[in-house]
Protein backbone atom coordinates (compact mmCIF):
# COMPACT_ATOMS: atom_id res chain seq x y z
CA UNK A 1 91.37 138.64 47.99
CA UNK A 2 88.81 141.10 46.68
CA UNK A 3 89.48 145.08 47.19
CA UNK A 4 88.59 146.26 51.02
CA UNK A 5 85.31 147.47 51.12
CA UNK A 6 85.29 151.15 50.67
CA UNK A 7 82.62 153.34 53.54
CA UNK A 8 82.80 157.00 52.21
CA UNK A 9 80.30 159.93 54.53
CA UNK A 10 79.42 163.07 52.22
CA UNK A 11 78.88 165.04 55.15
CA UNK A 12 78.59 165.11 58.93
CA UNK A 13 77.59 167.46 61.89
CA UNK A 14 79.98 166.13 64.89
CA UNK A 15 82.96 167.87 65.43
CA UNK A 16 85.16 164.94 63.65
CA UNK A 17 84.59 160.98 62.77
CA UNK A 18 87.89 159.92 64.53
CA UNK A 19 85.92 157.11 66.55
CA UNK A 20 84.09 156.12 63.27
CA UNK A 21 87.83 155.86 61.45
CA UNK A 22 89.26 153.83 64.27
CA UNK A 23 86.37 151.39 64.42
CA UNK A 24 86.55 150.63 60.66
CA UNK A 25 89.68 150.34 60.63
CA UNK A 26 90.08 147.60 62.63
CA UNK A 27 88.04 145.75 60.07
CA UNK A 28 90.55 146.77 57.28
CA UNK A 29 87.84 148.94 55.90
CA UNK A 30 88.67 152.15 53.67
CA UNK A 31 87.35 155.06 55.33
CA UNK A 32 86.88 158.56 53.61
CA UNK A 33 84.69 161.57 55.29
CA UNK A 34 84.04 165.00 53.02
CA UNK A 35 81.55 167.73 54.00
CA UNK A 36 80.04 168.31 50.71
CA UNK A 37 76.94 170.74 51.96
CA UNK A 38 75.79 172.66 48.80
CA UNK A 39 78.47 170.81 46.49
CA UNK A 40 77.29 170.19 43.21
CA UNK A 41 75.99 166.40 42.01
CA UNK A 42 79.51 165.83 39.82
CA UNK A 43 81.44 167.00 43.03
CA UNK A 44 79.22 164.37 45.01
CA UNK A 45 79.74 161.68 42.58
CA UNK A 46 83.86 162.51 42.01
CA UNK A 47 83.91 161.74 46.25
CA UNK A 48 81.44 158.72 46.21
CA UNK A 49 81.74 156.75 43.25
CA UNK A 50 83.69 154.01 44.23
CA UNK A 51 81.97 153.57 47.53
CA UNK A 52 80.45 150.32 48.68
CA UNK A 53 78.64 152.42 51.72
CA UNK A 54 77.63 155.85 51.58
CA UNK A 55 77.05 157.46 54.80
CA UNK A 56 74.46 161.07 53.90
CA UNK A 57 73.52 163.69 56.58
CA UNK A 58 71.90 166.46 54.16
CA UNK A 59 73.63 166.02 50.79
CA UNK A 60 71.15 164.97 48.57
CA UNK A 61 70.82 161.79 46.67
CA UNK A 62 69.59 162.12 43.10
CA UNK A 63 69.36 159.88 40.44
CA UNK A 64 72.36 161.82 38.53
CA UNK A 65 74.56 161.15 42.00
CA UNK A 66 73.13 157.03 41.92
CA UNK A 67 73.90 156.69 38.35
CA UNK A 68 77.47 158.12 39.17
CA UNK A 69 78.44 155.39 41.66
CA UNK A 70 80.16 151.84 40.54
CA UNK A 71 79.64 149.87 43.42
CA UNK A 72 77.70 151.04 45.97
CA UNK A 73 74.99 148.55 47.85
CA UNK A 74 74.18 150.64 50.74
CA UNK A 75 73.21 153.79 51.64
CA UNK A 76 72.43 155.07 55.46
CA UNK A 77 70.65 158.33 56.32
CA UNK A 78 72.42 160.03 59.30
CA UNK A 79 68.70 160.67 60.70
CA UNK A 80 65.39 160.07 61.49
CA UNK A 81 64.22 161.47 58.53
CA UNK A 82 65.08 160.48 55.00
CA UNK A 83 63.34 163.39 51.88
CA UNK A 84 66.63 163.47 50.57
CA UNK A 85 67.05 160.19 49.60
CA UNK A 86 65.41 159.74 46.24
CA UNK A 87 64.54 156.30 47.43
CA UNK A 88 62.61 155.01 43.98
CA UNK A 89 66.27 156.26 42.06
CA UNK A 90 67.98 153.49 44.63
CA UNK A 91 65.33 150.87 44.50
CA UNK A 92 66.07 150.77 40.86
CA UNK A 93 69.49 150.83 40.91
CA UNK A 94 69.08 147.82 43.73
CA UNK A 95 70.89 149.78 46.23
CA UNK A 96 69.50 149.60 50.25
CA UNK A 97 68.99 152.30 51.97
CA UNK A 98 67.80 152.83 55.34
CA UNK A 99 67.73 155.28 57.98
CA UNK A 100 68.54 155.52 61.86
CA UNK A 101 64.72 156.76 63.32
CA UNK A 102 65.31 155.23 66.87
CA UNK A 103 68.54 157.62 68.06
CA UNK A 104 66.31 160.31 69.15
CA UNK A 105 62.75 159.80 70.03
CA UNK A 106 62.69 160.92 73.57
CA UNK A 107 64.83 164.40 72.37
CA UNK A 108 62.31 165.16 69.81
CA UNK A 109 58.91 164.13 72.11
CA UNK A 110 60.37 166.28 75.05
CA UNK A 111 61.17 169.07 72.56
CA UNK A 112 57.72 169.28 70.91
CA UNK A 113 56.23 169.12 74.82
CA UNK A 114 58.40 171.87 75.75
CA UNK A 115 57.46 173.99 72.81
CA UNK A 116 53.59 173.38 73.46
CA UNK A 117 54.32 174.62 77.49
CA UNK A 118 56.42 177.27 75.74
CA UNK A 119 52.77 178.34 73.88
CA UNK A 120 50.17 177.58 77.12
CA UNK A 121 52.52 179.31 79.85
CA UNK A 122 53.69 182.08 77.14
CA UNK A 123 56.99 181.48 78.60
CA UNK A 124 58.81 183.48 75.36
CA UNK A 125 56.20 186.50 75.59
CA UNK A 126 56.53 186.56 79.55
CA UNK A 127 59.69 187.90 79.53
CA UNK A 128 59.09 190.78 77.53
CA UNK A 129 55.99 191.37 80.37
CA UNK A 130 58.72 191.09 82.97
CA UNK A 131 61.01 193.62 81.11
CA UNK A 132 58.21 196.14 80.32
CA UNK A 133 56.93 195.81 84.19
CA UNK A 134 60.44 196.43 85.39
CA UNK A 135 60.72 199.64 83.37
CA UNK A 136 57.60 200.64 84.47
CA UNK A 137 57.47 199.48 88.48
CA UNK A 138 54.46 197.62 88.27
CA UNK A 139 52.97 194.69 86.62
CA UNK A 140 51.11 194.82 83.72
CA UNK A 141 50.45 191.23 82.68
CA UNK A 142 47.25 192.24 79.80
CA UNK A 143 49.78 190.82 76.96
CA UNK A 144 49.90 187.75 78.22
CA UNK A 145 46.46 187.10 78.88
CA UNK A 146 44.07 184.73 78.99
CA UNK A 147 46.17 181.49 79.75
CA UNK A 148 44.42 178.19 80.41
CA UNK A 149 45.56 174.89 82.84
CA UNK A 150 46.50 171.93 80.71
CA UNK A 151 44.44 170.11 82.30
CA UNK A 152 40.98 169.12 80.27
CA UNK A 153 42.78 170.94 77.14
CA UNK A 154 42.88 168.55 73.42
CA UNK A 155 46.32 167.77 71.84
CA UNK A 156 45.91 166.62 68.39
CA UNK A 157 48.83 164.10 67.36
CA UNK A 158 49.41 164.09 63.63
CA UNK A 159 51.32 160.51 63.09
CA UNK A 160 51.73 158.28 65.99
CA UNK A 161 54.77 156.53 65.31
CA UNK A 162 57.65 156.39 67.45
CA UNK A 163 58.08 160.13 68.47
CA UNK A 164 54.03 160.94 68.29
CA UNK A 165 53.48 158.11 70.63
CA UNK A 166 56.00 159.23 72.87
CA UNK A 167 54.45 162.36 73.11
CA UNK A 168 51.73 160.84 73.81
CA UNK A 169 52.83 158.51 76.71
CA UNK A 170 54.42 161.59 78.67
CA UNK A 171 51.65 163.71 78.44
CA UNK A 172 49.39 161.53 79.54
CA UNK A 173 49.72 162.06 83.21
CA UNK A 174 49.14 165.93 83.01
CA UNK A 175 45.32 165.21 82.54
CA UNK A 176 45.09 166.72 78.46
CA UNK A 177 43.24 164.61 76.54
CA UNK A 178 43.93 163.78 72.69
CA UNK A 179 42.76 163.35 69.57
CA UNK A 180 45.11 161.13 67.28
CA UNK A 181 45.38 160.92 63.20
CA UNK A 182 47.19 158.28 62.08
CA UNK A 183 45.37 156.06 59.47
CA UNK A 184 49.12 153.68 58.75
CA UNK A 185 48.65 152.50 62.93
CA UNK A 186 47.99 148.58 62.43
CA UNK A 187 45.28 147.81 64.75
CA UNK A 188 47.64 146.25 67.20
CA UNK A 189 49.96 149.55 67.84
CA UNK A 190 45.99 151.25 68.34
CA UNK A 191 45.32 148.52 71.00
CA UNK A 192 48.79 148.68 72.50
CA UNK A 193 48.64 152.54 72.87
CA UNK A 194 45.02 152.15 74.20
CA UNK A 195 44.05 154.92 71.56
CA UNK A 196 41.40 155.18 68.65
CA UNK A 197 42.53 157.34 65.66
CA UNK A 198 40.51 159.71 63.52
CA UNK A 199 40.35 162.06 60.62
CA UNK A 200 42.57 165.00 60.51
CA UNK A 201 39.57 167.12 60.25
CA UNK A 202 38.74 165.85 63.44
CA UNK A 203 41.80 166.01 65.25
CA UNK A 204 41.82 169.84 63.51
CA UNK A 205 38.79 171.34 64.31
CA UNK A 206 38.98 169.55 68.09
CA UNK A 207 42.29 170.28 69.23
CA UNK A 208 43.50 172.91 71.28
CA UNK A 209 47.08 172.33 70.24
CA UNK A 210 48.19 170.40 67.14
CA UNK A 211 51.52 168.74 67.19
CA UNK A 212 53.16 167.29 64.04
CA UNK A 213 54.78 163.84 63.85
CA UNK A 214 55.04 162.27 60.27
CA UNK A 215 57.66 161.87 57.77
CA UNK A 216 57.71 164.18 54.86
CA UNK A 217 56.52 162.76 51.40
CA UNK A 218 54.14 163.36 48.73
CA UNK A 219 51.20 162.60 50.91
CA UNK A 220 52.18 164.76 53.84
CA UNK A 221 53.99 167.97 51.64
CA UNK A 222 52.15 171.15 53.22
CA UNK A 223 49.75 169.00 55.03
CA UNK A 224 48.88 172.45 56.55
CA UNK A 225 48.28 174.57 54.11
CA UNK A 226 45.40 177.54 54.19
CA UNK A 227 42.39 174.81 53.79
CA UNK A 228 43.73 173.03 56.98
CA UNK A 229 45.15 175.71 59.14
CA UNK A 230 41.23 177.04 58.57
CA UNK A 231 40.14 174.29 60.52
CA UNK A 232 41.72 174.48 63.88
CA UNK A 233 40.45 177.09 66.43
CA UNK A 234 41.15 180.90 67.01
CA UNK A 235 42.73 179.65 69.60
CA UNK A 236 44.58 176.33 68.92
CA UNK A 237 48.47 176.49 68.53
CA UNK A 238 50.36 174.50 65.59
CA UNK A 239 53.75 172.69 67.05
CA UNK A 240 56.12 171.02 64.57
CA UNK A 241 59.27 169.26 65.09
CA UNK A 242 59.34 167.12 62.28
CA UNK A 243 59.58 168.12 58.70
CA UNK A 244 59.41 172.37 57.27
CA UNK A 245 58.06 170.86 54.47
CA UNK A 246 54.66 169.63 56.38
CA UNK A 247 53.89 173.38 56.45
CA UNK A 248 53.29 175.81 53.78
CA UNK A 249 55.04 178.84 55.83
CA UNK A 250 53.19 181.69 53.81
CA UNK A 251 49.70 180.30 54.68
CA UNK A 252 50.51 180.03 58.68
CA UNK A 253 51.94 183.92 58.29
CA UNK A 254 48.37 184.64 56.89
CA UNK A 255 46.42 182.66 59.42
CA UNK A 256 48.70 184.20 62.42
CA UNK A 257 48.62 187.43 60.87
CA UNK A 258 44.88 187.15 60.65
CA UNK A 259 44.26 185.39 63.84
CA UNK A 260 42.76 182.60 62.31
CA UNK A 261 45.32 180.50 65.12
CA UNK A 262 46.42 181.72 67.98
CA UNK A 263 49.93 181.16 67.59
CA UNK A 264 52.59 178.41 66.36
CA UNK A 265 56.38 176.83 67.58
CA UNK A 266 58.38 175.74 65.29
CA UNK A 267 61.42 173.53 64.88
CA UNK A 268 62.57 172.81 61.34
CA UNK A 269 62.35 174.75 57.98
CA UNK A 270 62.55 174.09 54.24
CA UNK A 271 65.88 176.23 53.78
CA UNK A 272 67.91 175.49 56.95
CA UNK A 273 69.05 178.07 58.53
CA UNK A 274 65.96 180.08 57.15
CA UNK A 275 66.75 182.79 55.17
CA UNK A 276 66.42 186.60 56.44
CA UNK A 277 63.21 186.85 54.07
CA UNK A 278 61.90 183.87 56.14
CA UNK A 279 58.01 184.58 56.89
CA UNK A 280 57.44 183.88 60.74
CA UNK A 281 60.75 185.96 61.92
CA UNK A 282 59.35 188.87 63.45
CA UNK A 283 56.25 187.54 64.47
CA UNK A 284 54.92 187.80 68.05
CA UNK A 285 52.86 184.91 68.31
CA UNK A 286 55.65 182.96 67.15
CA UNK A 287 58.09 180.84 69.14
CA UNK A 288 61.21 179.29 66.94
CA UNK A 289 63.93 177.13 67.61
CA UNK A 290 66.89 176.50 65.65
CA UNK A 291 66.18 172.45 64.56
CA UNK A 292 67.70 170.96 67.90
CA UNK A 293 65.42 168.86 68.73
CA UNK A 294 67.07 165.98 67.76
CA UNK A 295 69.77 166.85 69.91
CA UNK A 296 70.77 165.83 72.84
CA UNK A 297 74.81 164.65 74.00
CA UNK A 298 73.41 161.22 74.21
CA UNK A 299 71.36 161.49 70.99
CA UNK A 300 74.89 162.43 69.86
CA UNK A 301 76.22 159.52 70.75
CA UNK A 302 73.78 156.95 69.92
CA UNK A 303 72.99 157.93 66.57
CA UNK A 304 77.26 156.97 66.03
CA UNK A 305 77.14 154.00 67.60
CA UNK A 306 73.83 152.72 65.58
CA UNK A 307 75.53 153.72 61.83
CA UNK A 308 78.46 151.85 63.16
CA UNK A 309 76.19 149.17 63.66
CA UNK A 310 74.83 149.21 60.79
CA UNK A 311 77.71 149.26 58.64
CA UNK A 312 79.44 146.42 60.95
CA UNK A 313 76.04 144.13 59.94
CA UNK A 314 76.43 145.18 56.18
CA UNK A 315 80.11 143.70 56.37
CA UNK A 316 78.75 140.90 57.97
CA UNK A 317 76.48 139.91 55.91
CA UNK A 318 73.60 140.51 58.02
CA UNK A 319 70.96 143.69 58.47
CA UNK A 320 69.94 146.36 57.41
CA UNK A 321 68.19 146.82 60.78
CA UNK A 322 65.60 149.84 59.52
CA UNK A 323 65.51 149.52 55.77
CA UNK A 324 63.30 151.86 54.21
CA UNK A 325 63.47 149.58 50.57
CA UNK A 326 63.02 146.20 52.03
CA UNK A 327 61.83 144.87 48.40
CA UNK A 328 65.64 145.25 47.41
CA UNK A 329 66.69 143.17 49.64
CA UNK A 330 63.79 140.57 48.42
CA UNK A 331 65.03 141.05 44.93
CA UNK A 332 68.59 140.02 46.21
CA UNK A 333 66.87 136.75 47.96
CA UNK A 334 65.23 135.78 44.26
CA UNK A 335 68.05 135.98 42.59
CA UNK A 336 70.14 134.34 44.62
CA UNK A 337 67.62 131.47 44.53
CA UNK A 338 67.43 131.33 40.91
CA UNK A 339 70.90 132.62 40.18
C-alpha cells in the first residue's frame, strides 16, 4: 500500500478544524492545519511540501512555494476569490486548483444591498443628525439632505456572475432600474436574466449607484481609477464588496474629497485590516465595513462542508467541482490516453 494521502491547510479563520480532522480521518487521511499569515515562502514550503492537498485561506501561493512541494496535485482556495493563487505557476507545475465561489452569494448580494440603503437613507450620517439634534432640542436634518426614493433610481452592476446577478434578482422588486457590464455573460445567462449588457462607460456615466462584482485580475486591477471614477455623477455612490484591488483608493479620496462622487461603501481592502494611514478613514461621505460580507453562520458552515467535499471527490477520484485550471485536468486525460 502506497503512503496515506497527506491534506495539509496553511491557514484558516474558524475557531478550530476539529470537524475537518474527524472527517478525514475516517478515510485514513493525514491531516495537518498551521496558521501561517505573514510567514515567509521557506516557512510555507517547510509545512506544505509533502502535501498531496493544500487547503489556502490568504497565504499566498508563489511559484518559489509550488516549486517547494513534492507531491502536491491539488490546491483549494478557502473562498470565493482566488488573487493569491498564482494560478499560471500551478498550471505549469500540473497542479489543480480551484476555488469554493458558491458558499456565499446571498451574504455578499445582501451585504452590497445593505451598503447601497446604507448610502440612499444615509443611515451612518443619520445618527450623528440624531445626536447633534438631541444636544440641541430640535431637529436639524440640513446634513443629511437631499435624499431620493429608490424607486426610478439606476444601479450599475459591474460583473454579473453569481453574486452581481443576485443583486440583481433582489432588487428588482424595489422598482430601480439597471444598467449591467459584463461582456464574459454567454448570451444564454443574458436571456436567462432577461438583461442586455453594456459598456462600462455606460453603466458609469448612467448610474446612480455603481456596485462592484468581478474577480480581481489583470484586466479588472483599479478598474476605478481617476479616468473612471470621472465618469459617474456628482451624485452617484461607488459600492464594493468584492476585491480592494478593483479600486485605486487614492483616486476615490480625490474624487470624494473633490466631490466629483457623492460618496462610496466599502467592504474589502488591499492591506487587510487597512492600515492607520489608510485613505478613506476619516472621511464623511464614507461608509466602511470590516470585509464581512462573506459572512454569515451558515456561510460558515457551508463553505466547510463544500472543501470537505471537495477533498472527499479528489480521494475519490472524481471532481474538482469549480476548477479554475480545467486544461490541467485535460493534460492529465492526454496522457493517460497516450501514456
Amino acid at each position: 500500500m502506497g503512503e496515506p494521502i497527506k491534506v495539509v491547510v496553511t491557514d484558516y479563520i474558524e475557531a478550530d478544524l476539529e470537524w475537518e480532522a474527524a472527517e478525514l480521518a475516517k478515510r485514513g487521511v493525514r491531516f495537518e492545519c498551521h496558521q501561517l499569515k505573514g510567514a515567509t515562502e521557506d516557512e510555507v514550503i517547510a509545512r506544505t511540501r509533502d502535501a498531496d492537498v493544500v487547503v489556502v485561506n490568504m497565504v499566498k501561493i508563489t511559484p518559489a512555494v509550488i516549486s517547494g512541494w513534492e507531491r502536491c496535485r491539488l490546491v483549494i482556495r478557502h473562498g470565493a476569490g482566488y488573487d493569491n493563487l498564482d494560478v499560471p505557476a500551478l498550471t505549469a507545475a500540473g497542479i489543480v486548483a480551484e476555488y469554493v465561489p458558491d458558499y456565499c452569494r446571498d451574504e455578499v448580494a445582501e451585504h452590497a444591498i445593505a451598503l447601497l440603503f446604507a448610502c440612499a437613507r444615509k443611515v451612518v450620517w443619520s445618527r450623528k443628525v440624531l445626536d447633534d439634534s438631541v444636544a440641541r432640542g430640535e431637529w436639524d436634518f440640513r446634513p443629511v439632505v437631499p435624499m431620493f426614493r429608490l424607486a426610478g433610481t439606476t444601479l450599475g452592476i459591474v460583473g454579473c456572475g453569481r453574486i452581481g446577478s443576485a443583486v440583481l434578482e433582489k432588487l428588482r422588486h424595489f422598482g430601480m432600474k439597471f444598467l449591467i457590464c459584463d461582456p464574459y455573460l454567454s448570451p444564454r445567462r443574458r436571456d436567462d436574466l432577461d438583461i442586455e449588457t453594456v459598456s462600462l462607460e455606460t453603466v458609469l456615466r448612467g448610474s446612480d449607484f455603481v456596485t462592484l462584482h468581478t474577480p480581481l485580475n489583470n484586466e479588472t486591477r483599479y478598474l476605478m481609477n481617476a479616468r473612471t471614477i470621472a465618469m459617474m455623477k456628482p451624485s452617484a455612490y461607488l459600492i464594493n464588496c468584492s476585491r480592494g484591488g478593483m479600486v485605486h483608493t487614492g483616486d476615490l479620496r480625490d474624487a470624494l474629497l473633490a466631490g466629483t462622487i457623492a460618496g462610496a461603501a466599502i467592504d474589502v481592502y488591499e492591506k487587510e485590516p487597512p492600515r492607520p494611514d489608510y485613505p478613506l478613514l476619516g472621511l464623511d461621505n464614507v461608509v466602511l465595513t470590516p470585509h464581512l460580507s462573506w459572512y454569515s453562520k451558515d456561510a460558515e458552515r457551508t463553505i466547510r462542508e463544500k472543501i470537505l467535499q471537495d477533498i472527499t471527490m479528489f480521494l475519490d477520484g472524481a471532481g474538482p467541482r469549480i476548477p479554475i485550471n480545467p486544461e490541467v485536468l485535460q493534460g492529465r486525460k492526454e496522457t493517460r490516453r497516450h501514456g
